[in-house]
PDB file of N, CA and C in Angstrom:
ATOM      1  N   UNK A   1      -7.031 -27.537   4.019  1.00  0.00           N
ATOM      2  CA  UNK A   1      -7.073 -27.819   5.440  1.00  0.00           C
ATOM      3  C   UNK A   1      -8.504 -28.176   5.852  1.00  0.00           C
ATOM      4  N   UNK A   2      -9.618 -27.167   5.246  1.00  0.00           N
ATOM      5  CA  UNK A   2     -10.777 -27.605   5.825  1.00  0.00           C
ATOM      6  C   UNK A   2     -11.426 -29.016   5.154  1.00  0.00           C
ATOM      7  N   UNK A   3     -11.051 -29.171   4.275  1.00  0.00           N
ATOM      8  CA  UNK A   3     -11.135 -30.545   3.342  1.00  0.00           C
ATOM      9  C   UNK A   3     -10.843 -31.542   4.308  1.00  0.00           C
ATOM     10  N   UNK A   4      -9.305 -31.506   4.445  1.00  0.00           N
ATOM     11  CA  UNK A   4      -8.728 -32.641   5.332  1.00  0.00           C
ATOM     12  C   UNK A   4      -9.135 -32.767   6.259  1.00  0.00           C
ATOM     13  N   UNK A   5     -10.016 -31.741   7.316  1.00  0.00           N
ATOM     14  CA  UNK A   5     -10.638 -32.286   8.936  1.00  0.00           C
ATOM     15  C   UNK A   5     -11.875 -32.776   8.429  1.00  0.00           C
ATOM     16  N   UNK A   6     -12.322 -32.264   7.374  1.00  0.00           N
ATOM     17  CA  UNK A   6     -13.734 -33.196   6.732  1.00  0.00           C
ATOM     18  C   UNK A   6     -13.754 -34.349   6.737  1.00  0.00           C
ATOM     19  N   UNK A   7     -12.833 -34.975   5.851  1.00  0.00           N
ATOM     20  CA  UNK A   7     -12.315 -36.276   5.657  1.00  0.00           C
ATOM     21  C   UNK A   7     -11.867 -36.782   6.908  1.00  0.00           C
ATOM     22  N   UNK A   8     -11.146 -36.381   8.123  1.00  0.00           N
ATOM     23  CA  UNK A   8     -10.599 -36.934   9.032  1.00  0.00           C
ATOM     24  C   UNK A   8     -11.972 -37.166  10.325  1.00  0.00           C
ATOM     25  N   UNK A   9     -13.135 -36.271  10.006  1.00  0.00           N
ATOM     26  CA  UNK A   9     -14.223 -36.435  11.223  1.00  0.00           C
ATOM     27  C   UNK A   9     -15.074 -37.639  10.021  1.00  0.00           C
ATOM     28  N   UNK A  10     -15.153 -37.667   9.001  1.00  0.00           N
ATOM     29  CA  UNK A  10     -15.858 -38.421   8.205  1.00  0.00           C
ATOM     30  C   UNK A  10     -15.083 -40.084   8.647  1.00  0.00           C
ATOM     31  N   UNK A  11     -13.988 -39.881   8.291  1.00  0.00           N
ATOM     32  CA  UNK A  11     -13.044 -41.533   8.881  1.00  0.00           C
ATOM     33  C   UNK A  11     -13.415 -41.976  10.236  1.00  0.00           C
ATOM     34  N   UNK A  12     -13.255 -40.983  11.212  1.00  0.00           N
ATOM     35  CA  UNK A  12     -13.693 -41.129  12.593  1.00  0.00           C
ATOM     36  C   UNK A  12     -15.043 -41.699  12.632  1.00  0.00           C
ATOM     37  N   UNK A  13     -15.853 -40.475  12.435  1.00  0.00           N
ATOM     38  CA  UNK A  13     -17.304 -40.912  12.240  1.00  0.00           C
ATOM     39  C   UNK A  13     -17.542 -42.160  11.857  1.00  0.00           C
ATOM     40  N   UNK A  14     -17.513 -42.778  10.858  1.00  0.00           N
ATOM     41  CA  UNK A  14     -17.436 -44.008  10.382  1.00  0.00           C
ATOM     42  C   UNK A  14     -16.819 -45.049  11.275  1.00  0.00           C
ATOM     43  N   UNK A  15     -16.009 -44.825  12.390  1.00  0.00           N
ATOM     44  CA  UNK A  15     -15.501 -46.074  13.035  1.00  0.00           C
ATOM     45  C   UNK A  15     -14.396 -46.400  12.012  1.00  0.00           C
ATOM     46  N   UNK A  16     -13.311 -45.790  11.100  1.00  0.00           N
ATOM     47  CA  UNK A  16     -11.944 -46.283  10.233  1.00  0.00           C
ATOM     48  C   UNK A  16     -13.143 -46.123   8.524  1.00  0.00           C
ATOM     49  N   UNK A  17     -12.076 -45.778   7.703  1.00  0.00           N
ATOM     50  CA  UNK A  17     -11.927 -45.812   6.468  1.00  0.00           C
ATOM     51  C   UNK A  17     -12.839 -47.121   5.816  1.00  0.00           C
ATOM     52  N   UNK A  18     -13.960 -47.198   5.332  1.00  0.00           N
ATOM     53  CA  UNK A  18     -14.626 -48.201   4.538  1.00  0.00           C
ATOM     54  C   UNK A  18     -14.873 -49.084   5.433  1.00  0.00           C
ATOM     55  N   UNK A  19     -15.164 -48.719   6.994  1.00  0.00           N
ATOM     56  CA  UNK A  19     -15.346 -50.081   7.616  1.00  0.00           C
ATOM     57  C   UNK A  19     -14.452 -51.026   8.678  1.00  0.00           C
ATOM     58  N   UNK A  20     -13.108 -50.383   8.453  1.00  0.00           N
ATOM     59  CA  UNK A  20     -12.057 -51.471   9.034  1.00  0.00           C
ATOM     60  C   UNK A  20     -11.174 -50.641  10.078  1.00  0.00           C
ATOM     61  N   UNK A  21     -10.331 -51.363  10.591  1.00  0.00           N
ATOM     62  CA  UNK A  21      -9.978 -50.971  11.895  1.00  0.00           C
ATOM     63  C   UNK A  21      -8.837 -50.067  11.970  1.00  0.00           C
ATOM     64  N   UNK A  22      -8.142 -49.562  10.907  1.00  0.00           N
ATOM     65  CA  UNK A  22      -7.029 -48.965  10.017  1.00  0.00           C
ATOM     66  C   UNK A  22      -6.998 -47.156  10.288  1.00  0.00           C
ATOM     67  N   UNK A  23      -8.004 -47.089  11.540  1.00  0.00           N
ATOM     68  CA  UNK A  23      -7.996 -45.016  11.410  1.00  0.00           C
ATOM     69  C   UNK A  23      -6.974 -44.898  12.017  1.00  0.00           C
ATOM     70  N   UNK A  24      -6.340 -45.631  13.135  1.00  0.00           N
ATOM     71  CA  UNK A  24      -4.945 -44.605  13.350  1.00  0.00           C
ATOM     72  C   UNK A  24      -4.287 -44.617  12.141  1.00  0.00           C
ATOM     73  N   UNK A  25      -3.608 -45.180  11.426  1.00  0.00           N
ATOM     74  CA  UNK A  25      -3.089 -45.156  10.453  1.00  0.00           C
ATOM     75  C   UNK A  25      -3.439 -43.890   9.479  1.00  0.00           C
ATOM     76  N   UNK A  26      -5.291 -43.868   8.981  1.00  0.00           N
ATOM     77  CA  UNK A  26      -5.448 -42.852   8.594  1.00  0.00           C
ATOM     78  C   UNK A  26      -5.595 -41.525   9.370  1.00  0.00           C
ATOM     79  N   UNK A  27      -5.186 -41.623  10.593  1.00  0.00           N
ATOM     80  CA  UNK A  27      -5.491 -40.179  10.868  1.00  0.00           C
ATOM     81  C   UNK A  27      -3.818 -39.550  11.029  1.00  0.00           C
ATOM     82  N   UNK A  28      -3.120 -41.144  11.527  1.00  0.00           N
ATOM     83  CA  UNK A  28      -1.559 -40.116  10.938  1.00  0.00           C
ATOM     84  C   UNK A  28      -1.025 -39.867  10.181  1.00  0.00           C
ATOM     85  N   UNK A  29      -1.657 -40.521   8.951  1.00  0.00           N
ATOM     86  CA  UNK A  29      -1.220 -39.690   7.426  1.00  0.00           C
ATOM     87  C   UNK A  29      -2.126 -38.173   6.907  1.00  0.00           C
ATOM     88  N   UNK A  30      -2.972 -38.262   7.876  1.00  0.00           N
ATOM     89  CA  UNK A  30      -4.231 -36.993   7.349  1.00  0.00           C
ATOM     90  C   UNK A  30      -3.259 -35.746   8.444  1.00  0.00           C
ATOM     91  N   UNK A  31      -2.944 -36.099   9.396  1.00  0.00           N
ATOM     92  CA  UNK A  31      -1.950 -35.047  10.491  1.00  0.00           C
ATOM     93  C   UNK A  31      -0.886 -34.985   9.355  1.00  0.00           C
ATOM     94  N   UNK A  32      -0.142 -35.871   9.503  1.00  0.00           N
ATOM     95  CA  UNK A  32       0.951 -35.330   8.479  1.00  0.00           C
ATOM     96  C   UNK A  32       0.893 -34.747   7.011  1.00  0.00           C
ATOM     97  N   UNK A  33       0.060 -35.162   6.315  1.00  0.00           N
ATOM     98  CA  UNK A  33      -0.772 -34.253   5.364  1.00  0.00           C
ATOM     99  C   UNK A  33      -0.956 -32.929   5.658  1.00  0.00           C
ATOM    100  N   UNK A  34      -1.426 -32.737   7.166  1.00  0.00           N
ATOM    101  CA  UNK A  34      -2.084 -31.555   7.297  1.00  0.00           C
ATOM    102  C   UNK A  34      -0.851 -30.380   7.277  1.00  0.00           C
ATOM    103  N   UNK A  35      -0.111 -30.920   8.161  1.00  0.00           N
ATOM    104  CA  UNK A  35       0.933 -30.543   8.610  1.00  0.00           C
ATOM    105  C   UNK A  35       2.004 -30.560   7.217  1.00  0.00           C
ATOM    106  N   UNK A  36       2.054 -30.982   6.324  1.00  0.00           N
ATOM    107  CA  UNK A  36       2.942 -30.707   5.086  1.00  0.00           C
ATOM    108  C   UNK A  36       2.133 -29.358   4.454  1.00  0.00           C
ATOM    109  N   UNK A  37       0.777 -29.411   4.208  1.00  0.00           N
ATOM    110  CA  UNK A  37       0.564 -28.493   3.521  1.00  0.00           C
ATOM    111  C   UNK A  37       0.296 -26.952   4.663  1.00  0.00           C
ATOM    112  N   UNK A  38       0.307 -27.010   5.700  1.00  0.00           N
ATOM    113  CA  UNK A  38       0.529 -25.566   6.681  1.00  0.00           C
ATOM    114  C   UNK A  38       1.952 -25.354   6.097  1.00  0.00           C
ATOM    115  N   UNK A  39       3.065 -26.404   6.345  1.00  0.00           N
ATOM    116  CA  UNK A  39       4.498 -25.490   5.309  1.00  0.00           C
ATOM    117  C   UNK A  39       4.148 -25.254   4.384  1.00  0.00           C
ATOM    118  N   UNK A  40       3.559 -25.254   3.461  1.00  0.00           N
ATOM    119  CA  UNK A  40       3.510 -25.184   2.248  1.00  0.00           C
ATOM    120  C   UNK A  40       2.823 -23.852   1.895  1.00  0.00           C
ATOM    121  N   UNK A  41       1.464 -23.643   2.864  1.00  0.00           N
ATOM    122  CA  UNK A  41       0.718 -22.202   3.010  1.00  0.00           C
ATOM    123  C   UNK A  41       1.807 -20.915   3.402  1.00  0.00           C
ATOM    124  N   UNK A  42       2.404 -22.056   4.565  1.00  0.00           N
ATOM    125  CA  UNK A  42       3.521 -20.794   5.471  1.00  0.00           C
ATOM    126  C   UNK A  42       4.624 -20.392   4.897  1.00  0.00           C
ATOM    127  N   UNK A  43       5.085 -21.064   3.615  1.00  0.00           N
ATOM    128  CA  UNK A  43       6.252 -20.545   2.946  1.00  0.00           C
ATOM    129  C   UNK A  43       6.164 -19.529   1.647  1.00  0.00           C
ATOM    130  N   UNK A  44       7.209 -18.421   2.312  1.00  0.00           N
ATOM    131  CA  UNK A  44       6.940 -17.247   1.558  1.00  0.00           C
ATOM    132  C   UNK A  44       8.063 -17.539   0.610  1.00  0.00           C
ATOM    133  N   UNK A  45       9.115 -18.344   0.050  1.00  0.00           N
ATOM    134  CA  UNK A  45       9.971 -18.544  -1.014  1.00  0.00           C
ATOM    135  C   UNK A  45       9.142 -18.262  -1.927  1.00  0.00           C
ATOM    136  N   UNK A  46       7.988 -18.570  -2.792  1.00  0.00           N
ATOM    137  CA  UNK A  46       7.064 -18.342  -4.196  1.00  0.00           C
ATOM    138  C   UNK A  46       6.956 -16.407  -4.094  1.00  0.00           C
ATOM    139  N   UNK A  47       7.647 -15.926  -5.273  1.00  0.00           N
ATOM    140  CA  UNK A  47       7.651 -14.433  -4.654  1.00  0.00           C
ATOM    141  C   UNK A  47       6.207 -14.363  -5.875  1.00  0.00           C
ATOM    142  N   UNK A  48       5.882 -12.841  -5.442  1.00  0.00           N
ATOM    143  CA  UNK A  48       4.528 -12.427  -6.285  1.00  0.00           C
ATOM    144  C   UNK A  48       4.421 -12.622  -7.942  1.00  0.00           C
ATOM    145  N   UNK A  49       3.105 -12.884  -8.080  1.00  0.00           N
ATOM    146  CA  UNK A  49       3.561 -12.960  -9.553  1.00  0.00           C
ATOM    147  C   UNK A  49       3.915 -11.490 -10.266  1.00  0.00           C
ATOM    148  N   UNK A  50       4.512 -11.798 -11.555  1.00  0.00           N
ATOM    149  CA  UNK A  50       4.921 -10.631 -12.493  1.00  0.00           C
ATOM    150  C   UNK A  50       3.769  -9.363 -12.791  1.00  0.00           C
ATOM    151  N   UNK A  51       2.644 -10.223 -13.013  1.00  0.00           N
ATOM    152  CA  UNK A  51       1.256  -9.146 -13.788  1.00  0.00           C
ATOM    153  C   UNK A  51       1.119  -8.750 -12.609  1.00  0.00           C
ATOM    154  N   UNK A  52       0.934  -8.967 -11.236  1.00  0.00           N
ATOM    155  CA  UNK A  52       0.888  -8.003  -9.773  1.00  0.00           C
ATOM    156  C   UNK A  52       1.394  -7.078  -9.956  1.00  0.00           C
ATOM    157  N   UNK A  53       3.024  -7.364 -10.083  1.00  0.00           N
ATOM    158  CA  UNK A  53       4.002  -6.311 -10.397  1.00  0.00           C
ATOM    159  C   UNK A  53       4.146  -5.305 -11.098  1.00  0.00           C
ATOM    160  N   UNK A  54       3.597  -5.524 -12.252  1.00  0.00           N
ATOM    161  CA  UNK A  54       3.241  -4.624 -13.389  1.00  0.00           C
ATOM    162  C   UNK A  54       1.910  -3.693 -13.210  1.00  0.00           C
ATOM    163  N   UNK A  55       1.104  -4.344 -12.550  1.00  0.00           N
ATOM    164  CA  UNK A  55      -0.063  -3.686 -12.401  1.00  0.00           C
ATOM    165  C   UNK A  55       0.466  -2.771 -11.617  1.00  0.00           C
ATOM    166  N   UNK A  56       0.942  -2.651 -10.625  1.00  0.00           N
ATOM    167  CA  UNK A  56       1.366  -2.244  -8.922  1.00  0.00           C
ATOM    168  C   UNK A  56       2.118  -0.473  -9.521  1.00  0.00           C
ATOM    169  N   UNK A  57       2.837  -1.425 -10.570  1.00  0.00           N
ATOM    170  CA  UNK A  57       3.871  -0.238 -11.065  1.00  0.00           C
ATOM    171  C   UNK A  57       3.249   0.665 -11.944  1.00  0.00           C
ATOM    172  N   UNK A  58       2.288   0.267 -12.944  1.00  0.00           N
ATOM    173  CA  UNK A  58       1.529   1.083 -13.525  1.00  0.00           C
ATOM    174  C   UNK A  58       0.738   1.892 -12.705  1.00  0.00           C
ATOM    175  N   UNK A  59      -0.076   1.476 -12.068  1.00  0.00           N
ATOM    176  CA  UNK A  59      -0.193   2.314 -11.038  1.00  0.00           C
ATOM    177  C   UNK A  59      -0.141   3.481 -10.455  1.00  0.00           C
ATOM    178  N   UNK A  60       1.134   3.114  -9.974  1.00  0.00           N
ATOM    179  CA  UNK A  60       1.926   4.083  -9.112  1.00  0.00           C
ATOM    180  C   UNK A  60       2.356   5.053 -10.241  1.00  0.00           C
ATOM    181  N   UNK A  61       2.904   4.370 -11.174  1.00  0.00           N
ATOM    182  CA  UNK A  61       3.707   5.494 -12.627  1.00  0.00           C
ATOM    183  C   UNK A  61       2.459   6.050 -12.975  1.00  0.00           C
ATOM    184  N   UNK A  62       1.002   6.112 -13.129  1.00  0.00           N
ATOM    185  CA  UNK A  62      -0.680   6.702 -13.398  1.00  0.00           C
ATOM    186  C   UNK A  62      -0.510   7.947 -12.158  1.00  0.00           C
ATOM    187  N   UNK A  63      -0.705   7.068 -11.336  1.00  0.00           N
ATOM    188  CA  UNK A  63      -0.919   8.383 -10.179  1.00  0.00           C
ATOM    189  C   UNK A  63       0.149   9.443 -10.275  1.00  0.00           C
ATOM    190  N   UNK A  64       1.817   8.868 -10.120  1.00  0.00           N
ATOM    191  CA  UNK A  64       2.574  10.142 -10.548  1.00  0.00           C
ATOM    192  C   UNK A  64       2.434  10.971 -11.446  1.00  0.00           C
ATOM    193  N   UNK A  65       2.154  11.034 -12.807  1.00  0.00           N
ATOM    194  CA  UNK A  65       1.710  10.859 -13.289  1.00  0.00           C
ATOM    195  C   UNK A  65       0.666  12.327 -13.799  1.00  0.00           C
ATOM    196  N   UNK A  66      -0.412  11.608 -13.213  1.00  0.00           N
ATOM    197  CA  UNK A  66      -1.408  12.518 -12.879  1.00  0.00           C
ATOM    198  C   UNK A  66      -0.806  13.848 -11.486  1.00  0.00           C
ATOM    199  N   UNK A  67      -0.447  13.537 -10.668  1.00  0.00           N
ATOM    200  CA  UNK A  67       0.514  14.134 -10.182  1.00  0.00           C
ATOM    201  C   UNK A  67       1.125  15.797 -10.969  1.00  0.00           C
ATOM    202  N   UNK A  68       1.684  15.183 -11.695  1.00  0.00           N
ATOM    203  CA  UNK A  68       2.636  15.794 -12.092  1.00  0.00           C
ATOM    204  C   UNK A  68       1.944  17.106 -13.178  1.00  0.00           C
ATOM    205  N   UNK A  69       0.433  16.521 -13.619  1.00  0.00           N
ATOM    206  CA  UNK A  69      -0.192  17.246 -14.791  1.00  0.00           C
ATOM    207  C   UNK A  69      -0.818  18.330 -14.121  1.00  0.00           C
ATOM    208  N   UNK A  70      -1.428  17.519 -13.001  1.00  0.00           N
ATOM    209  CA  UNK A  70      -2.573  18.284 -12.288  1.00  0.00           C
ATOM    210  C   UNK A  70      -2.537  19.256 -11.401  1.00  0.00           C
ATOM    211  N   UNK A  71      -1.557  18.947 -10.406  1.00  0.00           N
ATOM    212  CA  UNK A  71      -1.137  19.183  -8.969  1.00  0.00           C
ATOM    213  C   UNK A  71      -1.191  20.938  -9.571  1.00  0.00           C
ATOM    214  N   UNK A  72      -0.039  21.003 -10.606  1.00  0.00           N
ATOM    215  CA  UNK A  72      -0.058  22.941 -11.086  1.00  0.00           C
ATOM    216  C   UNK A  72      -1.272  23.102 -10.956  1.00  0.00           C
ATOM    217  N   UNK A  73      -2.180  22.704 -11.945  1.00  0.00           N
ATOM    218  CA  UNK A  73      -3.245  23.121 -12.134  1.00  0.00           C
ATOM    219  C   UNK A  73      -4.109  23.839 -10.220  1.00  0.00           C
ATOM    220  N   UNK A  74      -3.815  22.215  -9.510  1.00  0.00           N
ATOM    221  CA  UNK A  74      -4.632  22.712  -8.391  1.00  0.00           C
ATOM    222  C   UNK A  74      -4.330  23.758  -7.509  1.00  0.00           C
ATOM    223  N   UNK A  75      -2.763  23.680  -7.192  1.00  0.00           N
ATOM    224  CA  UNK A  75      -1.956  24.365  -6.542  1.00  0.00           C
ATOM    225  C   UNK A  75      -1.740  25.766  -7.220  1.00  0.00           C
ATOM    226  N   UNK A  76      -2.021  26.231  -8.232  1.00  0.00           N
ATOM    227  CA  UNK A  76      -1.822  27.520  -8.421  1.00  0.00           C
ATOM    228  C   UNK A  76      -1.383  28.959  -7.783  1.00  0.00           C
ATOM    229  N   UNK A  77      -0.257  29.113  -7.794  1.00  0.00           N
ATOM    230  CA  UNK A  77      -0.041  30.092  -7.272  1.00  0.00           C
ATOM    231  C   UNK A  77      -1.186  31.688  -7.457  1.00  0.00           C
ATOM    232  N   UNK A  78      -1.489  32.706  -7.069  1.00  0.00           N
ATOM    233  CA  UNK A  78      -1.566  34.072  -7.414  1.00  0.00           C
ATOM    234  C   UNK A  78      -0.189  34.496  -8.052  1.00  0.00           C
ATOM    235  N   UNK A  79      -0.755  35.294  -9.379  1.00  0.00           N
ATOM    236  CA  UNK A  79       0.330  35.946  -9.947  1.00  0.00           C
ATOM    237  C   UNK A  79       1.273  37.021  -9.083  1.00  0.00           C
ATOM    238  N   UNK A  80       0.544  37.725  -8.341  1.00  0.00           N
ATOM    239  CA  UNK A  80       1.134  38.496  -7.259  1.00  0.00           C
ATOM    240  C   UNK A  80       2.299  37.769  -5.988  1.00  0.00           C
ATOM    241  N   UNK A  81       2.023  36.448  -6.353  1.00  0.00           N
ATOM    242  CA  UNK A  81       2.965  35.717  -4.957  1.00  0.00           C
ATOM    243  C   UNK A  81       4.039  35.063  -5.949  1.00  0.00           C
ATOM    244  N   UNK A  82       3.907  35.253  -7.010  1.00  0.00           N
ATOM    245  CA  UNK A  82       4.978  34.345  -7.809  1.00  0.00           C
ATOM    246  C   UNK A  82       5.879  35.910  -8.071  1.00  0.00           C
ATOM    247  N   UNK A  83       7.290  35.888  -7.231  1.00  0.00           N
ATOM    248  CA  UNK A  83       8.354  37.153  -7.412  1.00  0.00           C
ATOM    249  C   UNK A  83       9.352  36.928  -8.429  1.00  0.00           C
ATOM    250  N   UNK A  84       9.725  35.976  -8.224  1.00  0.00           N
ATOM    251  CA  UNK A  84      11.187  35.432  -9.038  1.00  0.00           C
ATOM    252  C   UNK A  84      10.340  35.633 -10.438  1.00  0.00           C
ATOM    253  N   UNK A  85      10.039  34.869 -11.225  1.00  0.00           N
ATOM    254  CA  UNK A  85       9.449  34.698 -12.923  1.00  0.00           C
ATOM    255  C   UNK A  85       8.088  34.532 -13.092  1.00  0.00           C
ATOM    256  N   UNK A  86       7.595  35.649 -13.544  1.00  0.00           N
ATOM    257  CA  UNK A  86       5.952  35.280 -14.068  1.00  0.00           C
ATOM    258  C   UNK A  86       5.812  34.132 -14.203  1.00  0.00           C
ATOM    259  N   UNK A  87       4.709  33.189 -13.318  1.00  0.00           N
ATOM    260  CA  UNK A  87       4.114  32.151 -13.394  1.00  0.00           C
ATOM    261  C   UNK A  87       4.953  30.660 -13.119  1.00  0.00           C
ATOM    262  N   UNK A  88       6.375  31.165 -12.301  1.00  0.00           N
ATOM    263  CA  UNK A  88       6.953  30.116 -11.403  1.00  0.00           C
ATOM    264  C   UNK A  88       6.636  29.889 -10.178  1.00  0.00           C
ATOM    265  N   UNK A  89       5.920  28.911  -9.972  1.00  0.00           N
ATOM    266  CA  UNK A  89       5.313  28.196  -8.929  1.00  0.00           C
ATOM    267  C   UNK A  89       6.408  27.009  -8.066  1.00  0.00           C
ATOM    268  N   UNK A  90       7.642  28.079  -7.095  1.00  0.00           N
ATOM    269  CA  UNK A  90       8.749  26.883  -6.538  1.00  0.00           C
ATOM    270  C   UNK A  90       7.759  25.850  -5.844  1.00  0.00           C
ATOM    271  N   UNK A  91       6.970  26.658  -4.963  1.00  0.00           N
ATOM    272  CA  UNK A  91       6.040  25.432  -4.010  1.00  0.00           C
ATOM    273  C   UNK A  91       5.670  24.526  -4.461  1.00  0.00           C
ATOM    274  N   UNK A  92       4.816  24.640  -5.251  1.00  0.00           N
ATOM    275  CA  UNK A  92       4.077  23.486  -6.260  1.00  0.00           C
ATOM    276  C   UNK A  92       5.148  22.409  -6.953  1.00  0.00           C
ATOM    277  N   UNK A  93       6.342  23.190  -7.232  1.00  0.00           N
ATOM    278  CA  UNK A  93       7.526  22.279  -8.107  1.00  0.00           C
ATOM    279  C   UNK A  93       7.884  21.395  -7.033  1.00  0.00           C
ATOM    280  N   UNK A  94       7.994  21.839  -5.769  1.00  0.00           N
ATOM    281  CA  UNK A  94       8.829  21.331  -4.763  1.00  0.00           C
ATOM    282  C   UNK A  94       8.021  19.745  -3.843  1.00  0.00           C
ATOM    283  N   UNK A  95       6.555  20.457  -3.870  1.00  0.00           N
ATOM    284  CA  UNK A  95       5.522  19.085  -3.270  1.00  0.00           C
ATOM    285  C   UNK A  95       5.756  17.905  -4.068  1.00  0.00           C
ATOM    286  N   UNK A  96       5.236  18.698  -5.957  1.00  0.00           N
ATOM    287  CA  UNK A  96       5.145  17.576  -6.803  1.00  0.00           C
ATOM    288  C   UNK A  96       6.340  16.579  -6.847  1.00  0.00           C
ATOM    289  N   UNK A  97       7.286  17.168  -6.515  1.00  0.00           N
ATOM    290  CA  UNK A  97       8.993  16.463  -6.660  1.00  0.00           C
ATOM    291  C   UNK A  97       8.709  15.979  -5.512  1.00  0.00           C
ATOM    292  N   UNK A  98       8.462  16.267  -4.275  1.00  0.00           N
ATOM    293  CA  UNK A  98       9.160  15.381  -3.091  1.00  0.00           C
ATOM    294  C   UNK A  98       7.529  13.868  -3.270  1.00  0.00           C
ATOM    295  N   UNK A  99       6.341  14.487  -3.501  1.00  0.00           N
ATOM    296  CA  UNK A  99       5.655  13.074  -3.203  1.00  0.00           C
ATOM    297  C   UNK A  99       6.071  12.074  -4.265  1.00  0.00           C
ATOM    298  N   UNK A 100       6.657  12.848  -5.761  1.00  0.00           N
ATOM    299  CA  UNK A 100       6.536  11.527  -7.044  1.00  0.00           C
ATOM    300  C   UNK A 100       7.915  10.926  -6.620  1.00  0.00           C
ATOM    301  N   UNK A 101       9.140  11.392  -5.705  1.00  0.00           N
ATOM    302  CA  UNK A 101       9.933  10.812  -5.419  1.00  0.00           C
ATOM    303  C   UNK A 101       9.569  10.155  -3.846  1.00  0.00           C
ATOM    304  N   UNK A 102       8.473  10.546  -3.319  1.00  0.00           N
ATOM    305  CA  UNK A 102       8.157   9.350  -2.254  1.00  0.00           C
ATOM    306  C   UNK A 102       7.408   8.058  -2.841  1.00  0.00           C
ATOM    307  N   UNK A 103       7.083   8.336  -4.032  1.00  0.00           N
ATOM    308  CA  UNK A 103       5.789   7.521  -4.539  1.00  0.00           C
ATOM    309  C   UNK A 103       7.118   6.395  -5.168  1.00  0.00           C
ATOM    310  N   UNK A 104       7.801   7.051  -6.219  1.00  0.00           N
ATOM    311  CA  UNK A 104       8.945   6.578  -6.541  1.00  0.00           C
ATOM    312  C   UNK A 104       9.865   5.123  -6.031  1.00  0.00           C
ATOM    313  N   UNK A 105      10.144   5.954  -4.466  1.00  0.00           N
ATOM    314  CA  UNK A 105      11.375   5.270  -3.538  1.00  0.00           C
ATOM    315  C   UNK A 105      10.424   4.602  -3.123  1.00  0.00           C
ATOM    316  N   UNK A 106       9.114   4.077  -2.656  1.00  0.00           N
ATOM    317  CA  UNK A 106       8.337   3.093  -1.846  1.00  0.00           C
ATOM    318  C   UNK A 106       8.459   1.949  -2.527  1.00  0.00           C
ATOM    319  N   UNK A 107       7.634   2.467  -4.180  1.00  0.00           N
ATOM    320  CA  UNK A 107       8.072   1.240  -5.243  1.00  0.00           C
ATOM    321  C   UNK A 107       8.705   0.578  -5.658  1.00  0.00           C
ATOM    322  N   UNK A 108      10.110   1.353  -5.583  1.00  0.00           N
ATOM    323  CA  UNK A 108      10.967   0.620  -5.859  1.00  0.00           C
ATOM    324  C   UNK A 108      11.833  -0.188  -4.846  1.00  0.00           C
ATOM    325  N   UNK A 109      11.487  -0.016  -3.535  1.00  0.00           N
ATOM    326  CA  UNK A 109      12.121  -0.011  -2.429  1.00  0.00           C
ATOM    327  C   UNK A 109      11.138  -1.459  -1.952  1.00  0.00           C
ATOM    328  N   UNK A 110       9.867  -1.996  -2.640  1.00  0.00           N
ATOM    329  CA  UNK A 110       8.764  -3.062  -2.405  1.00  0.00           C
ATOM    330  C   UNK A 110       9.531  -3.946  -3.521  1.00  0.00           C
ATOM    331  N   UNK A 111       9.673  -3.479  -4.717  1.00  0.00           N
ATOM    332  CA  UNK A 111      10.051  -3.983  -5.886  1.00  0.00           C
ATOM    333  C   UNK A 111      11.442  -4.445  -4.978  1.00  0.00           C
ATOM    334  N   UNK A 112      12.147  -4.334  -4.381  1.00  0.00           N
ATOM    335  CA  UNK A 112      13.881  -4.600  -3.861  1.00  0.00           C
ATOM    336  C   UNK A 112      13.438  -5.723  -3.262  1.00  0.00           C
ATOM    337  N   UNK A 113      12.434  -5.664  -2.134  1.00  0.00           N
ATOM    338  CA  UNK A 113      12.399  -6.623  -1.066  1.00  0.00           C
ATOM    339  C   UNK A 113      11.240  -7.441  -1.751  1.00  0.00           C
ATOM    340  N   UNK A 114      11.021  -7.825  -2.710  1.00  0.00           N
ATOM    341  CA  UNK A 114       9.745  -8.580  -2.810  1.00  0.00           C
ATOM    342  C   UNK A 114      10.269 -10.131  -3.283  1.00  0.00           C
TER     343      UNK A 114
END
């Protein structure tokens, strides 16, 4: 686009293309030019590429992931608050499950509509 008003103040400027009397002509093929390639910017049919995708998903599957290793570690219960089974942590089970299944359903739910 910024190319084409270059070229179209450069034609002007000049008084027509190389000299001659021919700028309407070129300035309604440089409009319609312009105007083919704004559809062309504005159309979202070309969906993302694949390696986006993959990256996007690795990602997200890293962070869960990590998630899933760490979160115990941080969240640690006191042995005294864990009643049911020495060293069952429901809370911690319950965060890590609901964010890797929010992390989960977003992805795959981008991955649906993309």
């Amino acid at each position: 686009d910024t190319v084409l008003s270059w070229i179209a103040l450069e034609a002007n400027g000049n008084g027509g293309l190389l000299r001659s009397t021919n700028t309407l002509a070129v300035m309604d093929k440089l409009t319609a030019l312009r105007a083919k390639m704004m559809y062309f910017h504005g159309n979202n049919f070309y969906p993302q590429p694949n390696l986006w995708s993959a990256l996007m998903k690795m990602l997200v599957d890293l962070n869960c992931l990590l998630m899933v290793f760490c979160y115990p570690f941080k969240f640690l219960t006191p042995l005294p608050f864990t009643r049911l089974v020495v060293g069952l942590q429901p809370i911690t089970i319950l965060s890590v499950f609901l964010m890797t299944f929010c992390f989960w359903g977003v992805e795959s739910l981008a991955y649906a509509l993309a």
